[in-house]
N, C-alpha and C. Protein backbone atom coordinates (compact mmCIF):
# COMPACT_ATOMS: atom_id res chain seq x y z
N UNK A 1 75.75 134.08 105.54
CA UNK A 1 75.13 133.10 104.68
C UNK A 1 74.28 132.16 105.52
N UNK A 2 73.73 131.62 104.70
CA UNK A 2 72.50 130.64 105.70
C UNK A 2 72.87 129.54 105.10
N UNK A 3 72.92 128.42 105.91
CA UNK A 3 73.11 126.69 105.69
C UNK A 3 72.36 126.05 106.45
N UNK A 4 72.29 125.10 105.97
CA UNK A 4 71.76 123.46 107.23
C UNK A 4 73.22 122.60 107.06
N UNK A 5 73.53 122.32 108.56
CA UNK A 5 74.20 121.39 108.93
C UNK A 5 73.83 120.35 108.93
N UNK A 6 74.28 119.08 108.67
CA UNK A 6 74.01 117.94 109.38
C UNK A 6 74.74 117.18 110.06
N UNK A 7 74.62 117.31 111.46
CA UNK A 7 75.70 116.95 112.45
C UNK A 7 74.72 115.96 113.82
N UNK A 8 75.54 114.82 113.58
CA UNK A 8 74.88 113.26 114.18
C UNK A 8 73.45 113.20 113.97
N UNK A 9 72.93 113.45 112.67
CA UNK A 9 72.00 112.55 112.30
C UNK A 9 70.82 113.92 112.49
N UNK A 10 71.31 115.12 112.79
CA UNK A 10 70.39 115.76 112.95
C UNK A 10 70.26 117.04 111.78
N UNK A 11 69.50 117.73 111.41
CA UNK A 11 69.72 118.96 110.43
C UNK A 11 70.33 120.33 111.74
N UNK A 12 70.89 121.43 111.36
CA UNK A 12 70.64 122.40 112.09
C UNK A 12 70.62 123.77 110.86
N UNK A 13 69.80 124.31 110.77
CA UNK A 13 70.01 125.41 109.98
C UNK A 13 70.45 126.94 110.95
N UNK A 14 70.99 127.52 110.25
CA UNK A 14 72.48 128.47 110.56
C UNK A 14 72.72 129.95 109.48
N UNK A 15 72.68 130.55 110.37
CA UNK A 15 73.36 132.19 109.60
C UNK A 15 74.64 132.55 110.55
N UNK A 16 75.28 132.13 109.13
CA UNK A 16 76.93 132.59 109.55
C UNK A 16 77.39 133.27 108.66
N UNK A 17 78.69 133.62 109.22
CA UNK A 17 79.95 134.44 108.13
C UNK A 17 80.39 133.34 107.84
N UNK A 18 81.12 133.91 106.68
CA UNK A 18 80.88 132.80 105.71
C UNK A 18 82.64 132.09 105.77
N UNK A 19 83.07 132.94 106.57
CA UNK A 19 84.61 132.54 107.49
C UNK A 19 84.72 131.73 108.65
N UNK A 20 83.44 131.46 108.57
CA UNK A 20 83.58 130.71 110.04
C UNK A 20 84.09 129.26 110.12
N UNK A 21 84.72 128.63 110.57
CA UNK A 21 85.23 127.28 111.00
C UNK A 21 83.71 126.39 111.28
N UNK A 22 83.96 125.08 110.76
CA UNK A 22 83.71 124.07 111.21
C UNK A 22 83.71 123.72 112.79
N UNK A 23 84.63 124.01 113.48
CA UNK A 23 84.74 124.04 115.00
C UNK A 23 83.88 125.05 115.37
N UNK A 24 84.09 126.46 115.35
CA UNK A 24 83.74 127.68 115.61
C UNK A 24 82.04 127.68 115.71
N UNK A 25 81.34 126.65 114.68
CA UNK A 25 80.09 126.64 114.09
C UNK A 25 79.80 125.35 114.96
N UNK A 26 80.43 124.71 115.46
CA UNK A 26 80.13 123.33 116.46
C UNK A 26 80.22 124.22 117.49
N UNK A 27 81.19 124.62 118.43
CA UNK A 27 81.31 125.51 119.64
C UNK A 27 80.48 126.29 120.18
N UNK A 28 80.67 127.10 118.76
CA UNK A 28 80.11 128.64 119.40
C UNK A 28 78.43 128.83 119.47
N UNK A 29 78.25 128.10 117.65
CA UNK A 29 76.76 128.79 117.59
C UNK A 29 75.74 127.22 118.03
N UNK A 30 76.46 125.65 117.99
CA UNK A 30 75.54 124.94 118.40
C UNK A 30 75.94 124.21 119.97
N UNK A 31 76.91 124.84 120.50
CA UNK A 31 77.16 124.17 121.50
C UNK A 31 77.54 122.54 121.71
N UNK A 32 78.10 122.32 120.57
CA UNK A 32 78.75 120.91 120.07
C UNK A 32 79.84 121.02 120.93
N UNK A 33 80.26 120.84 121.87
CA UNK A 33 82.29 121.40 122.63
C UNK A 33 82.97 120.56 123.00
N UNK A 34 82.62 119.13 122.00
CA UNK A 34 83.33 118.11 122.00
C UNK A 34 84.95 117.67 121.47
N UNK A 35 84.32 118.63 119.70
CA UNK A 35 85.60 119.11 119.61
C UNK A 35 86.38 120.00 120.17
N UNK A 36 87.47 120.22 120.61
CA UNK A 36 88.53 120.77 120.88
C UNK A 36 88.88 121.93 120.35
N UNK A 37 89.67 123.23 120.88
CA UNK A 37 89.83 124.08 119.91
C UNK A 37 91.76 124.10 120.77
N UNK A 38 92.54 123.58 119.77
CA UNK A 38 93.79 123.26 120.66
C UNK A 38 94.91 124.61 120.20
N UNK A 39 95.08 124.05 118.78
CA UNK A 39 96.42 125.18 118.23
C UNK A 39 95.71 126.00 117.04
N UNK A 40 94.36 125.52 116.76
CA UNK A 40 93.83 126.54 115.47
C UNK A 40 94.71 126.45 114.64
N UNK A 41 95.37 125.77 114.59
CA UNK A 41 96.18 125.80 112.79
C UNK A 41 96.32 124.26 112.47
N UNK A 42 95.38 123.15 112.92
CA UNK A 42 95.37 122.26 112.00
C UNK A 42 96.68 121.28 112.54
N UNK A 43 97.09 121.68 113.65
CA UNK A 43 98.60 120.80 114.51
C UNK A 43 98.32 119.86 115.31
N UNK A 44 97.64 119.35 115.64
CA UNK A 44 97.07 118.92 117.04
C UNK A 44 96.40 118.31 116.95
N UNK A 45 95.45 118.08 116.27
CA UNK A 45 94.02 116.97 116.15
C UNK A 45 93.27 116.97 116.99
N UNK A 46 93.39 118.21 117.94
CA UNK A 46 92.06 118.19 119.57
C UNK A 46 90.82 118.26 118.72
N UNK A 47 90.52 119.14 117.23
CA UNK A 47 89.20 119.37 116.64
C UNK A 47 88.63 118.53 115.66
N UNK A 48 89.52 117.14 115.62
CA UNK A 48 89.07 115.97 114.61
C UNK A 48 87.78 115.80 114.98
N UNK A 49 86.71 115.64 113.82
CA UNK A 49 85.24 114.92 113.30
C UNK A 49 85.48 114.52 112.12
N UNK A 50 84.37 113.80 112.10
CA UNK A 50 84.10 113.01 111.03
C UNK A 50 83.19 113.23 109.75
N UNK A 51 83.55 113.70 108.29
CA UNK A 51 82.84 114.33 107.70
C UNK A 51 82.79 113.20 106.81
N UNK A 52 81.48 113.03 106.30
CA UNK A 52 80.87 112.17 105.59
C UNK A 52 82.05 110.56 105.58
N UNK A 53 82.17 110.47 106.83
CA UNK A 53 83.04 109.23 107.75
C UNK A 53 84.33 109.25 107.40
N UNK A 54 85.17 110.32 106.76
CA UNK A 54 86.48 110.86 106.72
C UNK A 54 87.22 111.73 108.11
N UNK A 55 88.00 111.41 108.39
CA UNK A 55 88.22 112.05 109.58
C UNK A 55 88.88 113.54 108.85
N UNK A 56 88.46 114.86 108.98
CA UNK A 56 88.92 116.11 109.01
C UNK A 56 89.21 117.19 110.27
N UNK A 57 90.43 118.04 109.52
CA UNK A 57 90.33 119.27 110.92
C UNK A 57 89.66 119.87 111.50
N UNK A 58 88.70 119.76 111.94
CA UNK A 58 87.07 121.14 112.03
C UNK A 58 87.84 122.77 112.29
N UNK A 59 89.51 122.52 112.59
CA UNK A 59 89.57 123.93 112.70
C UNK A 59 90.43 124.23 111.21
N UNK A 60 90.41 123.77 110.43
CA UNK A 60 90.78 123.96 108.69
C UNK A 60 89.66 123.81 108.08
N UNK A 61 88.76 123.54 108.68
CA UNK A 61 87.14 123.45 107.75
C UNK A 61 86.03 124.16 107.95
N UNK A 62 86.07 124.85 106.74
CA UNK A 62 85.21 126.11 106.80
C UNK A 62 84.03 125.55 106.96
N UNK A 63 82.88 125.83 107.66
CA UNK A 63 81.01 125.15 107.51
C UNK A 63 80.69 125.08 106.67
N UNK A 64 80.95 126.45 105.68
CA UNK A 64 79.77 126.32 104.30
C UNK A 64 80.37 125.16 103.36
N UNK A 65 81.73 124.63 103.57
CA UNK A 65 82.32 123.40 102.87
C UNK A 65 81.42 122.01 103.66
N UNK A 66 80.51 122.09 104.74
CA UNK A 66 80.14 120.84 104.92
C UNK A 66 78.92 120.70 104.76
N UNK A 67 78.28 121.71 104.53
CA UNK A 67 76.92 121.91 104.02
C UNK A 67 76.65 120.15 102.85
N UNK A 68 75.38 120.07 103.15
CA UNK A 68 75.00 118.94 102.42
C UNK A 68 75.92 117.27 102.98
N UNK A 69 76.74 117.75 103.85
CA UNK A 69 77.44 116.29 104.41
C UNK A 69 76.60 116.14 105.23
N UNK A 70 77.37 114.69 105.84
CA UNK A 70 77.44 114.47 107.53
C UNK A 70 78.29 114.51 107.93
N UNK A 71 78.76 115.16 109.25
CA UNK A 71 79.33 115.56 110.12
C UNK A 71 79.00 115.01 111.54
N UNK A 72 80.13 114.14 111.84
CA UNK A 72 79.75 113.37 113.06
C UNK A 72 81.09 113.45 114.00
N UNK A 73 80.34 114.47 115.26
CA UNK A 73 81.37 114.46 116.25
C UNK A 73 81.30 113.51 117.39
N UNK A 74 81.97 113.69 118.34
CA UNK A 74 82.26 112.94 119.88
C UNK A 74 80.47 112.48 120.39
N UNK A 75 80.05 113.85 119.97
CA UNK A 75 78.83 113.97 120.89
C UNK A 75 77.88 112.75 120.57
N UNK A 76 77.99 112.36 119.05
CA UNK A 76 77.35 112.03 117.92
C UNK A 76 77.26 110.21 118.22
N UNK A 77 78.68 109.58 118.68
CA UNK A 77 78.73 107.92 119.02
C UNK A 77 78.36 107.20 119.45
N UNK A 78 78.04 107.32 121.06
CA UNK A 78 77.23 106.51 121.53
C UNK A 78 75.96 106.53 121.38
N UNK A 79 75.07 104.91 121.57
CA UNK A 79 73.76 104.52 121.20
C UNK A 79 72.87 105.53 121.31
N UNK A 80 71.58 105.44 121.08
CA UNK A 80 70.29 105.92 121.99
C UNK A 80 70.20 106.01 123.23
N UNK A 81 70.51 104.14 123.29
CA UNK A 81 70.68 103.90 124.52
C UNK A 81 71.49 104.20 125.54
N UNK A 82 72.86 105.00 125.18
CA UNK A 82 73.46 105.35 126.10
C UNK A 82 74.55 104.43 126.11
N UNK A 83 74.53 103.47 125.14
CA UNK A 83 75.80 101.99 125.54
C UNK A 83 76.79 103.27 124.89
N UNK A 84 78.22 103.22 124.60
CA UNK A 84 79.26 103.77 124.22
C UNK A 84 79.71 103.03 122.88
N UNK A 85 80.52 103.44 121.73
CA UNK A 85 80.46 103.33 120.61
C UNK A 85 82.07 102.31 120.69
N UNK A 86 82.66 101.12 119.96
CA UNK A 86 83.33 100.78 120.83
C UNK A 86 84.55 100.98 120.87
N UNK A 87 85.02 102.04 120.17
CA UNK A 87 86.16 103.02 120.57
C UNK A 87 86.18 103.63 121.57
N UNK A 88 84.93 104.28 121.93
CA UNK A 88 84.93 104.36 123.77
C UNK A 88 85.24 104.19 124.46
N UNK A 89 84.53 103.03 124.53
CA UNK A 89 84.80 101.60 125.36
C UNK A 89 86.21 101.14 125.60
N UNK A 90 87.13 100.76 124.79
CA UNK A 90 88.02 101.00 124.39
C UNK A 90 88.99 101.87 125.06
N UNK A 91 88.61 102.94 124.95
CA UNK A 91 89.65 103.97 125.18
C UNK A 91 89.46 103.97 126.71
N UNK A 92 88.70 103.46 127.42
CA UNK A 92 88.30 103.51 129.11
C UNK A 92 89.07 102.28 129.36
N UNK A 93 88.69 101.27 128.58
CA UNK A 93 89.52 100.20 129.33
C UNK A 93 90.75 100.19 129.49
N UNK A 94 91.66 100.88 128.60
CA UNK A 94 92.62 100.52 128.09
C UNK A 94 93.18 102.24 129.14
N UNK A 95 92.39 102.95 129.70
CA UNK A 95 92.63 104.29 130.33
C UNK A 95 93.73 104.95 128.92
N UNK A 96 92.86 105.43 127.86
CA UNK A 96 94.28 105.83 126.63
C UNK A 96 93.82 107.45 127.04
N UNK A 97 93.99 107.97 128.09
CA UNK A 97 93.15 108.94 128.22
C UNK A 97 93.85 109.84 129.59
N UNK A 98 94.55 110.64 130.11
CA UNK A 98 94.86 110.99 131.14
C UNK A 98 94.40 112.67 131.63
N UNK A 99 94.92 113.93 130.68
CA UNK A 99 94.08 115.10 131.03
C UNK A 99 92.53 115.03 130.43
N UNK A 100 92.72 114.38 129.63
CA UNK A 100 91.28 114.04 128.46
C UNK A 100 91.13 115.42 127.59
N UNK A 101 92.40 115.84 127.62
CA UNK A 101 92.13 117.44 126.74
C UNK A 101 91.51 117.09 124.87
N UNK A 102 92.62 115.76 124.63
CA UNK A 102 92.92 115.08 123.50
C UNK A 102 92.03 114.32 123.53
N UNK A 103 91.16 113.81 124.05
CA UNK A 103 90.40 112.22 123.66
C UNK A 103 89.17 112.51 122.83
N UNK A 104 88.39 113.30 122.69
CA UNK A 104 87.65 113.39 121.79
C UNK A 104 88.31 113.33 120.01
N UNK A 105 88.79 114.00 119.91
CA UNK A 105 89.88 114.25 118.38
C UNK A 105 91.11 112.43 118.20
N UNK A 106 90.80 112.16 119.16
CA UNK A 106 91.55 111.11 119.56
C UNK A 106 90.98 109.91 118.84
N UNK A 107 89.81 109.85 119.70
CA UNK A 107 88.58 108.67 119.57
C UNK A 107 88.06 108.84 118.03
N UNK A 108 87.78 110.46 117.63
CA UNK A 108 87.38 110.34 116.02
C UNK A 108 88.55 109.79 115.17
N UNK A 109 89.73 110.45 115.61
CA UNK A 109 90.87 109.75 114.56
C UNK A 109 90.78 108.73 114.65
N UNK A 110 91.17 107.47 115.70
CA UNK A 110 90.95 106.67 115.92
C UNK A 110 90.11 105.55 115.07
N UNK A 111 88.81 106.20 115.23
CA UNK A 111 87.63 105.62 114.11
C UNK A 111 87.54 105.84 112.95
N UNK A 112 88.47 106.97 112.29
CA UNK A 112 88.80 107.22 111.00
C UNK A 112 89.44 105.96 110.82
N UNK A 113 90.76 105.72 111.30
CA UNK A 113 92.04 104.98 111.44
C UNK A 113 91.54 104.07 110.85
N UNK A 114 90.36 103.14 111.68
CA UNK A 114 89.92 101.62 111.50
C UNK A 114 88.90 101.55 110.46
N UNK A 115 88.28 102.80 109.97
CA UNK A 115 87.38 102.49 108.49
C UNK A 115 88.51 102.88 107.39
N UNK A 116 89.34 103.94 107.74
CA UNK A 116 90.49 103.88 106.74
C UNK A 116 90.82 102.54 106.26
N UNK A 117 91.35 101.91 107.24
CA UNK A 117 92.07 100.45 106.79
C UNK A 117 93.52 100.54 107.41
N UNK A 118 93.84 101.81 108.17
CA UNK A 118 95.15 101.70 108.45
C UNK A 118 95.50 101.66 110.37
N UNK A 119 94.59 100.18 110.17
CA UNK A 119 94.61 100.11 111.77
C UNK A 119 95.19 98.63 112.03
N UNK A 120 95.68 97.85 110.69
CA UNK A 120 96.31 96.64 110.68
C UNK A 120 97.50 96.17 111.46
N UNK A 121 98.37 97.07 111.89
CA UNK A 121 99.74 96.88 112.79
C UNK A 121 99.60 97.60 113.67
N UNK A 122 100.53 97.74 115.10
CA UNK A 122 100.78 99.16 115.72
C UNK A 122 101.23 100.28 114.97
N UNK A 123 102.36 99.81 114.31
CA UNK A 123 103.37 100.51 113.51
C UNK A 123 102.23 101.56 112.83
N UNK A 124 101.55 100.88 112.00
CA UNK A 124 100.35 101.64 111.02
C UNK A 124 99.77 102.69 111.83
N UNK A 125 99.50 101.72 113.09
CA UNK A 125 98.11 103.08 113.47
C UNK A 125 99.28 104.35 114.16
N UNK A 126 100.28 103.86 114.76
CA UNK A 126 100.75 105.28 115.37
C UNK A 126 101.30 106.41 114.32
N UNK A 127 101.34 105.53 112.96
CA UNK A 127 102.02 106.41 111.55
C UNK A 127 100.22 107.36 111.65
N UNK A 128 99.67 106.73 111.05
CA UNK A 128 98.28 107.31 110.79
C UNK A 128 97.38 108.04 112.02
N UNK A 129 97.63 108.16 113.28
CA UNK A 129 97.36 108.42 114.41
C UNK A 129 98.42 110.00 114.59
N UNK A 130 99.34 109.89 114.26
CA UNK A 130 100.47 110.76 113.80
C UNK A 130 99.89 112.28 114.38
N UNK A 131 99.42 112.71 113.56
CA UNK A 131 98.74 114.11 113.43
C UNK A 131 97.57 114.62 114.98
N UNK A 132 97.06 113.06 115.72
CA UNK A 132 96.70 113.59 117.05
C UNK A 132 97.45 113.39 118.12
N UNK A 133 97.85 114.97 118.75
CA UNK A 133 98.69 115.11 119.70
C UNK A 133 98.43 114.87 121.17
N UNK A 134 99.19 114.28 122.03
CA UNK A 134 98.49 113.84 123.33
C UNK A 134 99.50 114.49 124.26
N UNK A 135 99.99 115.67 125.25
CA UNK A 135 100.42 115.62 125.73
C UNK A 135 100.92 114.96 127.40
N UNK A 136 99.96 113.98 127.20
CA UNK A 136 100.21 113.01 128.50
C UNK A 136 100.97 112.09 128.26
N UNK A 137 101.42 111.93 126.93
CA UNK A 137 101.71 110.97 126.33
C UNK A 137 101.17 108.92 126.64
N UNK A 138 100.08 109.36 126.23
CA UNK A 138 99.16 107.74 126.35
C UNK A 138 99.29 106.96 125.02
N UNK A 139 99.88 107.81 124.10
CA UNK A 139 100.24 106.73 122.95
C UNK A 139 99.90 105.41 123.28
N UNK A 140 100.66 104.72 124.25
CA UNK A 140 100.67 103.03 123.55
C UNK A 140 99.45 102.88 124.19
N UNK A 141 98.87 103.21 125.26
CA UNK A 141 97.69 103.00 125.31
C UNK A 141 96.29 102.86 124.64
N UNK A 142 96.89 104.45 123.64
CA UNK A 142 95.89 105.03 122.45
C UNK A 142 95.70 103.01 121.13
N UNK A 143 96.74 103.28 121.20
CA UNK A 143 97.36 102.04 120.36
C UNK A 143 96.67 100.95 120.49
N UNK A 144 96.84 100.63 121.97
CA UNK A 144 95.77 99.48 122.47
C UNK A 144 94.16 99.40 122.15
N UNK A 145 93.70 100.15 122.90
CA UNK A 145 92.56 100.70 122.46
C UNK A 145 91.98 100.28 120.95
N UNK A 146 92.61 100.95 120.09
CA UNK A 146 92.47 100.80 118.78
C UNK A 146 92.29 99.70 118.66
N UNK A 147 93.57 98.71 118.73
CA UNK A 147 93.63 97.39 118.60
C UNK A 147 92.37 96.58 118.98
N UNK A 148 91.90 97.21 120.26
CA UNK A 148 90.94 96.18 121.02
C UNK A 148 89.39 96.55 120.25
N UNK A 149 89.25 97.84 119.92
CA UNK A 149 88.26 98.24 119.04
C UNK A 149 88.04 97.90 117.84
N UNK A 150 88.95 97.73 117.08
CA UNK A 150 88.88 97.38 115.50
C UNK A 150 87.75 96.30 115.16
N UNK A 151 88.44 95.15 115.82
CA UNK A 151 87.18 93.94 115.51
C UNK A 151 85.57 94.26 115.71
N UNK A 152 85.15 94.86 116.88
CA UNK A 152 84.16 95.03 117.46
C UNK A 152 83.52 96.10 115.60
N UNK A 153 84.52 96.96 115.63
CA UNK A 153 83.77 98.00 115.00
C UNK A 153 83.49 97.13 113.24
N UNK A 154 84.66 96.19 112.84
CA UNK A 154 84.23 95.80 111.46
C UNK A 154 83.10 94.94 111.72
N UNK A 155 82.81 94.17 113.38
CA UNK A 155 81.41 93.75 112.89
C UNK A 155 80.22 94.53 113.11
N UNK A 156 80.26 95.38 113.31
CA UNK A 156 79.02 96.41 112.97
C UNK A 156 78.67 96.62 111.92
């Protein structure tokens, strides 16, 4: 099947099977390899983006389901300029980050988290944070981060 993507602000038009993943279609055919491809079944959150500013699985999401969205990955955050988006930022200061296998899927949940609304307590965000897996275990770090990001990002 043939689609146009729209992924960070850009179109890409595409002939795929019509089975193909959301990840698979970032990876393979545009060289997006921000997301993660961790457990393929939707466990892990290494392949979190952001579809029309909802955080989803890219490896439970078929392409031809994002057709006509936006789709905004890792690659997608920081400025023009190159400044970092300030979950970034964030996530460096605070080092929430150790193999960095997880930090991309991390940083999108993350930014889901705080337009969700469920970035008000720790308690909240590690409930809602839940589903991305870190095996370095940087949790409270992740936590921090968040915390220190939130403000920055509601005044944008």
């Amino acid at each position: 099947m043939t689609l146009t993507l729209h992924i960070n602000g850009k179109a890409h038009p595409l002939t795929l099977d019509p089975r193909v993943t959301l990840l698979d279609a970032l990876r393979e055919h545009l060289a997006l390899t921000g997301a993660k491809k961790g457990c393929d079944q939707g466990q892990c959150g290494a392949c979190t983006v952001l579809l029309d500013g909802q955080r989803v699985l890219s490896c439970l999401t078929l392409a031809a389901a994002a057709e006509g969205r936006e789709v905004t990955t890792i690659e997608g955050l920081a400025g023009a300029d190159g400044a970092l988006h300030p979950m970034q930022q964030a996530f460096l200061d605070h080092d929430a980050f150790q193999c960095g296998y997880c930090t991309p899927g991390q940083i999108m949940s993350a930014i889901g988290c705080v337009r969700e609304g469920h970035a008000e307590k720790p308690e909240e965000i590690r409930e809602y944070m839940s589903g991305n897996l870190c095996r370095c275990a940087a949790y409270p770090n992740i936590v921090a981060a968040i915390e220190q990001a939130k403000p920055q990002m509601e005044q944008a």
